[in-house]
Protein backbone atom coordinates (compact mmCIF):
# COMPACT_ATOMS: atom_id res chain seq x y z
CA UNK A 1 0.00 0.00 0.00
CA UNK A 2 0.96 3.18 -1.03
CA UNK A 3 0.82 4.28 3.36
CA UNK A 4 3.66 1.57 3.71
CA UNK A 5 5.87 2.66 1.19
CA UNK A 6 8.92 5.22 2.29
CA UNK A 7 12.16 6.65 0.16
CA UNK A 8 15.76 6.83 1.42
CA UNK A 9 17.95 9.07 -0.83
CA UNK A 10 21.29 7.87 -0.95
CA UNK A 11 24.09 10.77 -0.74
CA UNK A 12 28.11 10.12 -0.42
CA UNK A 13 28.15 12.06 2.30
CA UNK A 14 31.18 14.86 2.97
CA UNK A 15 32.96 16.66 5.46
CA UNK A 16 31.53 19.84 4.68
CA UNK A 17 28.42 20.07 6.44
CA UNK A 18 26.34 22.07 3.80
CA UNK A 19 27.19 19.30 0.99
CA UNK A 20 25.15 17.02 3.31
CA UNK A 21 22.52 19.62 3.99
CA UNK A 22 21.58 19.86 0.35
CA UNK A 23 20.95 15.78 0.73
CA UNK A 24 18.24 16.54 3.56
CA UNK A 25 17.04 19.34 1.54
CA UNK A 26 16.85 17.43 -1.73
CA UNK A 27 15.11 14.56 0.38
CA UNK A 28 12.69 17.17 2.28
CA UNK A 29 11.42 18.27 -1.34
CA UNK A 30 11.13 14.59 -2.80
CA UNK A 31 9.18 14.11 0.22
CA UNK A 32 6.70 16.50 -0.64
CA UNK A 33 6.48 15.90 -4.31
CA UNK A 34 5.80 11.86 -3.96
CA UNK A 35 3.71 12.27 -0.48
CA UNK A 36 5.88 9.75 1.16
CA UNK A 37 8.62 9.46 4.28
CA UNK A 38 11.86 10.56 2.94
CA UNK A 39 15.12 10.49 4.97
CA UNK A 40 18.82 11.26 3.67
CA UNK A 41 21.38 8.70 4.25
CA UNK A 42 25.00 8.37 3.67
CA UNK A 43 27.42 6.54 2.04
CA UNK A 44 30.52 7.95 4.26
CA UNK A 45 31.91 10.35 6.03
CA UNK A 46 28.21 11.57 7.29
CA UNK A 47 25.15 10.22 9.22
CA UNK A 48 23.51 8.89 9.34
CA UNK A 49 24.22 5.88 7.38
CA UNK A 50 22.29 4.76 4.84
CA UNK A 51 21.68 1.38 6.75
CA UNK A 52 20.82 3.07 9.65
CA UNK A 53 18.21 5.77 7.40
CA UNK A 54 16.56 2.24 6.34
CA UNK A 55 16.36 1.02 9.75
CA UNK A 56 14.64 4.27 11.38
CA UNK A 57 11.98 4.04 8.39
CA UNK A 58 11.09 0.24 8.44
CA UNK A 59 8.62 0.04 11.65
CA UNK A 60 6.28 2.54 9.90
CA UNK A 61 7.05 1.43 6.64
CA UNK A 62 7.38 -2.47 4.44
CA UNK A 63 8.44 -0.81 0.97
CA UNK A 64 11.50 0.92 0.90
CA UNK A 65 13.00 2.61 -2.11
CA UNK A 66 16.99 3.48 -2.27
CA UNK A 67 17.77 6.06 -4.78
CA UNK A 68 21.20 7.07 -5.36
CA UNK A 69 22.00 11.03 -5.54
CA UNK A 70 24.76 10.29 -7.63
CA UNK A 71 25.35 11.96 -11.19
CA UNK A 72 26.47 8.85 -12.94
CA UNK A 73 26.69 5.33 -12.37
CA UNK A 74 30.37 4.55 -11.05
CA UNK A 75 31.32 2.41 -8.34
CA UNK A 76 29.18 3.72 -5.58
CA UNK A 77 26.26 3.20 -7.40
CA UNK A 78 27.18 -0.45 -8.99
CA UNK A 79 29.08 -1.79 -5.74
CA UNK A 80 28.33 0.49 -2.78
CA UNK A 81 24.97 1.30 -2.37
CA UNK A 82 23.90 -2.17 -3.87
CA UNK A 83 25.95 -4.01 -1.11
CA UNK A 84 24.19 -2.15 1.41
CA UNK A 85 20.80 -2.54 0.64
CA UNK A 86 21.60 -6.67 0.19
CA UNK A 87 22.66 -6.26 4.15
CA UNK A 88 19.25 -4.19 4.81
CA UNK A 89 17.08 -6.90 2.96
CA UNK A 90 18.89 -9.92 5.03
CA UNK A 91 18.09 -7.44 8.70
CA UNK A 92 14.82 -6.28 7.84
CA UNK A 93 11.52 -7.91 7.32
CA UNK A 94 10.72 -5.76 4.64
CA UNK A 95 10.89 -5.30 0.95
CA UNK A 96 13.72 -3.05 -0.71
CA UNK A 97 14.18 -1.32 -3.93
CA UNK A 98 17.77 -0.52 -5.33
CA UNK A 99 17.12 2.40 -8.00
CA UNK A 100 19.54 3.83 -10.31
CA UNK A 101 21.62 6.76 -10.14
CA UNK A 102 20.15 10.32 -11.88
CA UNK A 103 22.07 9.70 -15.06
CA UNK A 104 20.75 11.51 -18.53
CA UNK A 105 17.57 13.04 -18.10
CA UNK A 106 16.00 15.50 -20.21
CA UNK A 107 15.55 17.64 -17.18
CA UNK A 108 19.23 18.12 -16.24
CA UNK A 109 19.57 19.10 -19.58
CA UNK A 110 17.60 21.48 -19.29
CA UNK A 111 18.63 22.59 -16.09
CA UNK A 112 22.38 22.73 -17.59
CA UNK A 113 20.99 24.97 -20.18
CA UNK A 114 19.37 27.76 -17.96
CA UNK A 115 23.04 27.84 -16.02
CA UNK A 116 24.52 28.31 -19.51
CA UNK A 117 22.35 31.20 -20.36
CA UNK A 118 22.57 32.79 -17.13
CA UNK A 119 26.47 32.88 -17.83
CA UNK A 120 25.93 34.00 -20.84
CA UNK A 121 23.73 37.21 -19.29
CA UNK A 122 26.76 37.67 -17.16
CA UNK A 123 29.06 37.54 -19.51
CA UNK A 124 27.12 40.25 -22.50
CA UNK A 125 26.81 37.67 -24.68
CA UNK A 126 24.42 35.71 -26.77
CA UNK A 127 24.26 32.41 -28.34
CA UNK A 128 22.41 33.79 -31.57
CA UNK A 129 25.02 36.32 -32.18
CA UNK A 130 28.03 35.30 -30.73
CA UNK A 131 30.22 32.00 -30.99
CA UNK A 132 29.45 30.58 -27.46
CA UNK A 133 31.31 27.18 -26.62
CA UNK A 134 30.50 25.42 -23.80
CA UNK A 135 32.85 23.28 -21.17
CA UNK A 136 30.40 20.88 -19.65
CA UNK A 137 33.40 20.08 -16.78
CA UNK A 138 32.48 16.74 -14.38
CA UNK A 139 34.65 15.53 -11.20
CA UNK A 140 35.96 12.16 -13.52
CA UNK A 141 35.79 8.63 -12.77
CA UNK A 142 37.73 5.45 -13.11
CA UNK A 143 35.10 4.37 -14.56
CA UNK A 144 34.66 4.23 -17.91
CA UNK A 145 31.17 4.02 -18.68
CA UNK A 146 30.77 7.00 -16.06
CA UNK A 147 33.06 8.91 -18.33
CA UNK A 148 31.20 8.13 -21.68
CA UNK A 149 27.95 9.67 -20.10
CA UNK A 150 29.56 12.81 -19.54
CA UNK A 151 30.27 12.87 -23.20
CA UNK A 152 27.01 11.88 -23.95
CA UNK A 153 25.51 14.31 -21.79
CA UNK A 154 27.84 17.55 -23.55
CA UNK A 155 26.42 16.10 -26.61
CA UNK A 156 22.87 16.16 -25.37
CA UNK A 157 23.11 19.95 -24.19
CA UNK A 158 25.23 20.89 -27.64
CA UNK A 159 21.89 19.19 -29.90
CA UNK A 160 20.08 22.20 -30.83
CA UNK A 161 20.78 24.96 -28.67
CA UNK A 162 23.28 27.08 -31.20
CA UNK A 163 25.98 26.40 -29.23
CA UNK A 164 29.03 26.54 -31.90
CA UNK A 165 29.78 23.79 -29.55
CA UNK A 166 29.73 21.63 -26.06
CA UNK A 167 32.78 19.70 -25.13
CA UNK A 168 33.09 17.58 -21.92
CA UNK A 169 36.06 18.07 -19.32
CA UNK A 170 37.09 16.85 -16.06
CA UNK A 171 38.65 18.36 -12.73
CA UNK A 172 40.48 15.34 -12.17
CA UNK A 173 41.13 11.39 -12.35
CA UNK A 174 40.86 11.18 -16.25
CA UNK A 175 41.46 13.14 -19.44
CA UNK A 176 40.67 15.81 -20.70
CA UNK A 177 41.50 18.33 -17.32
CA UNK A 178 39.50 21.08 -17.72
CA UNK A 179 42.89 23.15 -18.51
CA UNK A 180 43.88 21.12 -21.52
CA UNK A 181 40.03 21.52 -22.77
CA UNK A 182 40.30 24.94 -22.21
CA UNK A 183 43.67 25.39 -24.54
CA UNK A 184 42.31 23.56 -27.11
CA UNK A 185 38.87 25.26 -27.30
CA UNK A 186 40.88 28.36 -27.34
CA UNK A 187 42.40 27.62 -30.99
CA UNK A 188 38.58 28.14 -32.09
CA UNK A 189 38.67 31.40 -31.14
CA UNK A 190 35.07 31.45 -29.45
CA UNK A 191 33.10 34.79 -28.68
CA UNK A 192 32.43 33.50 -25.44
CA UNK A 193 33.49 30.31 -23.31
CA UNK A 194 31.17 29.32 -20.41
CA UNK A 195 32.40 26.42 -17.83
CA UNK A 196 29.20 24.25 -16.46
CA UNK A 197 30.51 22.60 -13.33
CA UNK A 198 28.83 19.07 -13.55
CA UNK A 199 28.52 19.01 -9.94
CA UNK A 200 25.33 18.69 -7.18
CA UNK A 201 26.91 20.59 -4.49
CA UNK A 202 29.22 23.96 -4.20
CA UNK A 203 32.57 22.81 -2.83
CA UNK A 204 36.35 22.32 -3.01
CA UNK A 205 36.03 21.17 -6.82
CA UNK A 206 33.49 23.64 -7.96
CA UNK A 207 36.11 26.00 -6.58
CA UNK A 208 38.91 24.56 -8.66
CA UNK A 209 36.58 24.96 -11.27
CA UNK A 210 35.63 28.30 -11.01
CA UNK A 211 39.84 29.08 -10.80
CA UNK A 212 40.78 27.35 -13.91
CA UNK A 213 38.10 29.27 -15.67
CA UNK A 214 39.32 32.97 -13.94
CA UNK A 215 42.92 32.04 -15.12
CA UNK A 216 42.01 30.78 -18.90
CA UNK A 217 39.60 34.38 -18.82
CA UNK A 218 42.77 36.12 -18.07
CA UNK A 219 44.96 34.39 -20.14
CA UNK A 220 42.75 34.70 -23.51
CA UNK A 221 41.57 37.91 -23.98
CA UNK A 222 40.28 37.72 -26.91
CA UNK A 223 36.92 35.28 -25.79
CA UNK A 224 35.05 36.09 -22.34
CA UNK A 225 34.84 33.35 -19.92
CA UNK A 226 32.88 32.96 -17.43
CA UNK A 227 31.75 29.67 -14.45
CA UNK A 228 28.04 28.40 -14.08
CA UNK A 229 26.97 27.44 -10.51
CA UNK A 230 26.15 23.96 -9.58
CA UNK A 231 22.95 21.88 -9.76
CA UNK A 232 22.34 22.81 -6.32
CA UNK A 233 18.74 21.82 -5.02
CA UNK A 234 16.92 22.92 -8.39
CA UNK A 235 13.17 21.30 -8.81
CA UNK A 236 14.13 19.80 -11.81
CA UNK A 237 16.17 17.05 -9.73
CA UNK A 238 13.13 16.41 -7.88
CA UNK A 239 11.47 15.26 -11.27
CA UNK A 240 14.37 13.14 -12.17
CA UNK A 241 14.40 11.40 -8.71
CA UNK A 242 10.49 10.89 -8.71
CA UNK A 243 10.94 9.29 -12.31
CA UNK A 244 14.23 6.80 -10.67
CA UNK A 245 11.27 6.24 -7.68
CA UNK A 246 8.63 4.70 -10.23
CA UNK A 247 11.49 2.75 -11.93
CA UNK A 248 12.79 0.95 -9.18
CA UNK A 249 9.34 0.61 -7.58
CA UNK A 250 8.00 -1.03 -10.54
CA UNK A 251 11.12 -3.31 -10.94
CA UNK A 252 12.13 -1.42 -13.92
CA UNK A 253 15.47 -0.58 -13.31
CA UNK A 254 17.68 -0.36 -16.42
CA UNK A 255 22.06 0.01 -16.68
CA UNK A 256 23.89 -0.61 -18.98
CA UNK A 257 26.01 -3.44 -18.63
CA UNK A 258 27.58 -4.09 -21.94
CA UNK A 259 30.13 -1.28 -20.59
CA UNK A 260 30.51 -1.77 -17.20
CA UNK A 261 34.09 -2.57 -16.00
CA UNK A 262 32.68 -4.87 -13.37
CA UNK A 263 30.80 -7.11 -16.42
CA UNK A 264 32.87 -7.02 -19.02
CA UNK A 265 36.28 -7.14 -20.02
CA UNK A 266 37.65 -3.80 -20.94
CA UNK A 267 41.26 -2.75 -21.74
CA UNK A 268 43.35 -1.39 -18.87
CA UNK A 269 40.06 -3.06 -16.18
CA UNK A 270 41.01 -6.34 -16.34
CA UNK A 271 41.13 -6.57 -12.85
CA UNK A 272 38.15 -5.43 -11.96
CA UNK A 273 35.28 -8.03 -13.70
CA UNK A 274 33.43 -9.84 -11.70
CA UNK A 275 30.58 -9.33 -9.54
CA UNK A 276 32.25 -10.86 -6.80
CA UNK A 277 35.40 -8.36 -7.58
CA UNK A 278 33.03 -5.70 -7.17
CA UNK A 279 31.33 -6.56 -3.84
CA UNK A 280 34.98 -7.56 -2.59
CA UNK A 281 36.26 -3.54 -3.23
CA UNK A 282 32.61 -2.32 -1.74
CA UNK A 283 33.11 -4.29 1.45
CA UNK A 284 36.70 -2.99 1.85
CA UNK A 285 35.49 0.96 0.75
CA UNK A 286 32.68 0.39 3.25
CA UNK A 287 35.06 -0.88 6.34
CA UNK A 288 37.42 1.69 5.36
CA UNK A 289 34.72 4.85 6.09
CA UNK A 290 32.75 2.69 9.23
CA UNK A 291 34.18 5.73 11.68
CA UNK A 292 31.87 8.79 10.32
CA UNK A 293 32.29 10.69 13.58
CA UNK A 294 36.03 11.76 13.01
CA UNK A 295 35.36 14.32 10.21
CA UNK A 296 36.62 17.72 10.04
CA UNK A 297 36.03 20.72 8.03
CA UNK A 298 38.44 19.25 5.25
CA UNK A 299 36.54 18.15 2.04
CA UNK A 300 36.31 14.76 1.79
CA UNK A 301 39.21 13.06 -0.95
CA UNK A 302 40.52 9.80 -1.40
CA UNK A 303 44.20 8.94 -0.54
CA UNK A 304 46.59 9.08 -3.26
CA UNK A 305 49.09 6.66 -3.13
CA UNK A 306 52.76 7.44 -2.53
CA UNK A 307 53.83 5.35 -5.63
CA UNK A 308 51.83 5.15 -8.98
CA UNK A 309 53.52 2.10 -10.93
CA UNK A 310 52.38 1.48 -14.37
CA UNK A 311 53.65 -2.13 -15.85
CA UNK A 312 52.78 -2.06 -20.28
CA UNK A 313 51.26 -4.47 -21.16
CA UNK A 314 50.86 -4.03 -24.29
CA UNK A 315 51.59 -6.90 -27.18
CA UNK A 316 55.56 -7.00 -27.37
CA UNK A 317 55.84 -6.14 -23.34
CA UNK A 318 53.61 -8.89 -22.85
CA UNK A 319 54.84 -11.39 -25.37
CA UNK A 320 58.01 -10.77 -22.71
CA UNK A 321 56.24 -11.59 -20.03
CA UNK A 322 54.57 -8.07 -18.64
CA UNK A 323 51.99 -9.77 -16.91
CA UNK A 324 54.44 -12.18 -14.55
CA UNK A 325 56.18 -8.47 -13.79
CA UNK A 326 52.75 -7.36 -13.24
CA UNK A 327 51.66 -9.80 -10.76
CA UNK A 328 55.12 -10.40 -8.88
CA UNK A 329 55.17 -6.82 -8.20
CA UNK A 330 51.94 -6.53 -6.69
CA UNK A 331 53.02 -9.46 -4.24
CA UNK A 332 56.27 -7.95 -3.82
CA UNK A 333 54.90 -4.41 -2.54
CA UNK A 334 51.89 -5.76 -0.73
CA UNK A 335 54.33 -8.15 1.40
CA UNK A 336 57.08 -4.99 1.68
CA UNK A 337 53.99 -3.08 2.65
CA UNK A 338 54.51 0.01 0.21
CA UNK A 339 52.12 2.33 -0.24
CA UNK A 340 51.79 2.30 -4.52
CA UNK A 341 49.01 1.55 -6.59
CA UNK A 342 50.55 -0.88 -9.50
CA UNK A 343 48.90 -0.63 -12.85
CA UNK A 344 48.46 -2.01 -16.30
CA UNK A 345 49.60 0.23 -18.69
CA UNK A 346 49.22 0.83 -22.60
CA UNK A 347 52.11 0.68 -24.63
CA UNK A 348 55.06 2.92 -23.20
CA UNK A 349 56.14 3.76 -27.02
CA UNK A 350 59.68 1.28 -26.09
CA UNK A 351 58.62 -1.70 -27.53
CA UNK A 352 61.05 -4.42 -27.88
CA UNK A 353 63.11 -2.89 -24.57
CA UNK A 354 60.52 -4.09 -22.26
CA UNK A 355 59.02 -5.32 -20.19
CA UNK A 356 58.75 -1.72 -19.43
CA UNK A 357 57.65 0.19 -16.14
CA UNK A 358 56.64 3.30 -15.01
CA UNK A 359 57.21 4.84 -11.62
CA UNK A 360 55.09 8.00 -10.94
CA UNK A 361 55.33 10.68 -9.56
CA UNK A 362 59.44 9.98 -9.65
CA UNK A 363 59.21 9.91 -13.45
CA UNK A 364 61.97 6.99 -13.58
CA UNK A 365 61.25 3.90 -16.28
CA UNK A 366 62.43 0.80 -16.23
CA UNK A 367 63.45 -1.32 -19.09
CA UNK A 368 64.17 -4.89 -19.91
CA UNK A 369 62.78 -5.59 -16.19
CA UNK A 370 62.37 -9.30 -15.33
CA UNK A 371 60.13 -10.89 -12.46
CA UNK A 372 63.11 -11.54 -10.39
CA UNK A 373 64.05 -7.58 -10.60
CA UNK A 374 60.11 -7.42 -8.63
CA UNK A 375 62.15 -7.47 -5.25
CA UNK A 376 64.64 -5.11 -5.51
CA UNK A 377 61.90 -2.55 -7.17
CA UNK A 378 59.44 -3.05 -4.02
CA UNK A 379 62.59 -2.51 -2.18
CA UNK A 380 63.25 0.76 -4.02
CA UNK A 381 59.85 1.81 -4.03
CA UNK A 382 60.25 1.49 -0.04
CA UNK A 383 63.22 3.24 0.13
CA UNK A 384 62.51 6.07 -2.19
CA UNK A 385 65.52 4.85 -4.06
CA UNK A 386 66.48 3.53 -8.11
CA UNK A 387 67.57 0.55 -9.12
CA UNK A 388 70.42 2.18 -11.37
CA UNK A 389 70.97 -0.43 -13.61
CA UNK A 390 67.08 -0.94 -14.92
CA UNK A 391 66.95 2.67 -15.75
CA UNK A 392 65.88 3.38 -19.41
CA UNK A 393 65.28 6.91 -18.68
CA UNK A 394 64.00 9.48 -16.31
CA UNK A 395 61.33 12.21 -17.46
């Protein structure tokens, strides 16, 4: 009955207090809009959790709905919030629904067109008269079928809207950075570029953002730039999450999966297929944030690693055996106990002098390495030292 049924709305949660107030706001006005109990829940870093959100609404309620607040469908929404709600349905005696993330809708769309035009006021410009390019810029994934919806989403806003153009961007993780875009966009020699942060809430990264567009604005005279605001708390979210709501309450979820990272094989994700691959790195990001009540006013950021090590793997570095390399010198560093992230990597442009490997941010490659030389690397790695004679050359 529809009296029994209640939403939780899923946010990551953050360390800057407003960030999680936009949650409870966003899930005070999808409240109102569906007529049902609505609480705000967390995937880290906040509270409350969003196992402890469904167990607050279960004694009043026997249909729960989980809807992610998340943009696009990485691994919080395939892995994290999915794990949790399997824990919820094995607890409670109730029946939960796992909807999907707020993805491509026509309404954001929309709503990213209204920011562009009230840049465009800002800035003296318009789109019938002037060459106006837009830099749809998003926070960037490892994901990448995340990735590919930001591109499809640029598209999407570029599609009849006289933009001379929309290209897509990111802050951080993957390519393009939003200052590279910006350089290249330049060469067009726009009227008028306007930055769209692809972002819910108003922090550290929408900061960045609004930086990188100040310095490209001073650097190119010759087009006006100017930064959108974020999606904020518009109403139009509220119509995207009420649409996710009937989806997932009707069993009519839909992801894609023929480019998911966790289904299929994809080059450079190897690793990561595999449901149970995926529940495996949820479990271990969910232990990892079970303290929420140490947070601080810092904004909330994964660690980086000390030591980025990429191994090629490409077809002569493997016919050489890249992937023994690979493997021994993940074993080798796990049982040192150094702190670097080793990688597969696409061909390091020295073929036939591999296997070849990459330390970062040290800029020192390897060549001809063997997976007997895995040892004295971890050791190096530990150390903050070189193995001299594996050098090939240092960037």
């Amino acid at each position: 009955m529809l009296d029994a049924e209640a939403v939780v709305l899923a946010g990551h949660g953050s360390r800057r207090e407003r960030s999680n107030e936009q949650v409870r706001e966003l899930a005070a006005g999808l409240e109102g809009r569906l007529g049902l109990p609505a609480a705000a829940g967390f995937i880290e870093l906040a509270e409350p959790s969003i196992g402890e959100a469904i167990g607050a609404l279960v004694p009043s309620a026997s249909d729960v709905t989980v809807l992610p607040l998340s943009l696009f469908a990485a691994s919080h929404v395939k892995s994290d919030v999915p794990l949790v709600v399997n824990e919820a349905r094995a607890e409670h005696d109730a029946t939960l629904h796992n909807g999907r993330h707020l993805g491509v809708h026509p309404s954001i769309v929309e709503l990213l067109d209204d920011r562009a035009a009230a840049v465009e006021d800002t800035l003296g410009v318009d789109r019938a008269d002037d060459d106006v390019l837009v830099v749809l810029c998003a926070r960037g994934s490892s994901d990448p079928d995340s990735n590919g919806d930001v591109h499809k989403l640029a598209r999407l806003l570029y599609e009849g809207r006289g933009f001379v153009d929309v290209e897509a961007a990111f802050i951080g993780v993957t390519e393009p950075l939003l200052e590279d875009a910006l350089h290249t966009v330049s060469k067009r020699r726009p009227d008028a570029v306007v930055v769209l942060p692809y972002m819910l809430g108003d922090g550290v990264l929408a900061g960045r953002i609004r930086d990188r567009t100040a310095e490209f604005d001073e650097a190119y005279p010759y087009a006006v730039a100017g930064c959108g605001d974020p999606l904020g708390t518009d109403d139009r979210l509220l119509d995207v999450l009420a649409d996710r709501f009937e989806e997932a309450r009707t069993g009519d979820v839909s992801m894609s999966c023929d480019t998911c990272k966790y289904k299929v094989e994809m080059d450079g994700f190897e690793d990561d297929v595999g449901g149970a691959r995926a529940a495996l790195r949820a479990m271990t990001h969910q232990a990892a944030h079970a303290d929420r009540s140490a947070v601080d006013s810092e904004p909330h950021v994964h660690d980086a690693p000390d030591k980025h090590v990429a191994v090629c793997t490409n077809r002569t570095c493997a016919a050489q055996g890249a992937a023994t390399v690979l493997e021994r010198l993940r074993q080798a560093t796990s049982e040192a106990d150094v702190d670097a992230r080793i990688t597969r990597s696409s061909c390091l442009d020295r073929c036939g002098e591999g296997p070849n490997v990459a330390v970062y941010p040290d800029g020192v490659w390897y060549g001809s390495v063997s997976p007997e030389d895995a040892d004295r690397l971890a050791t190096s790695l530990a150390e903050d030292r070189i193995v001299s004679e594996l050098v090939d050359q240092t960037l």
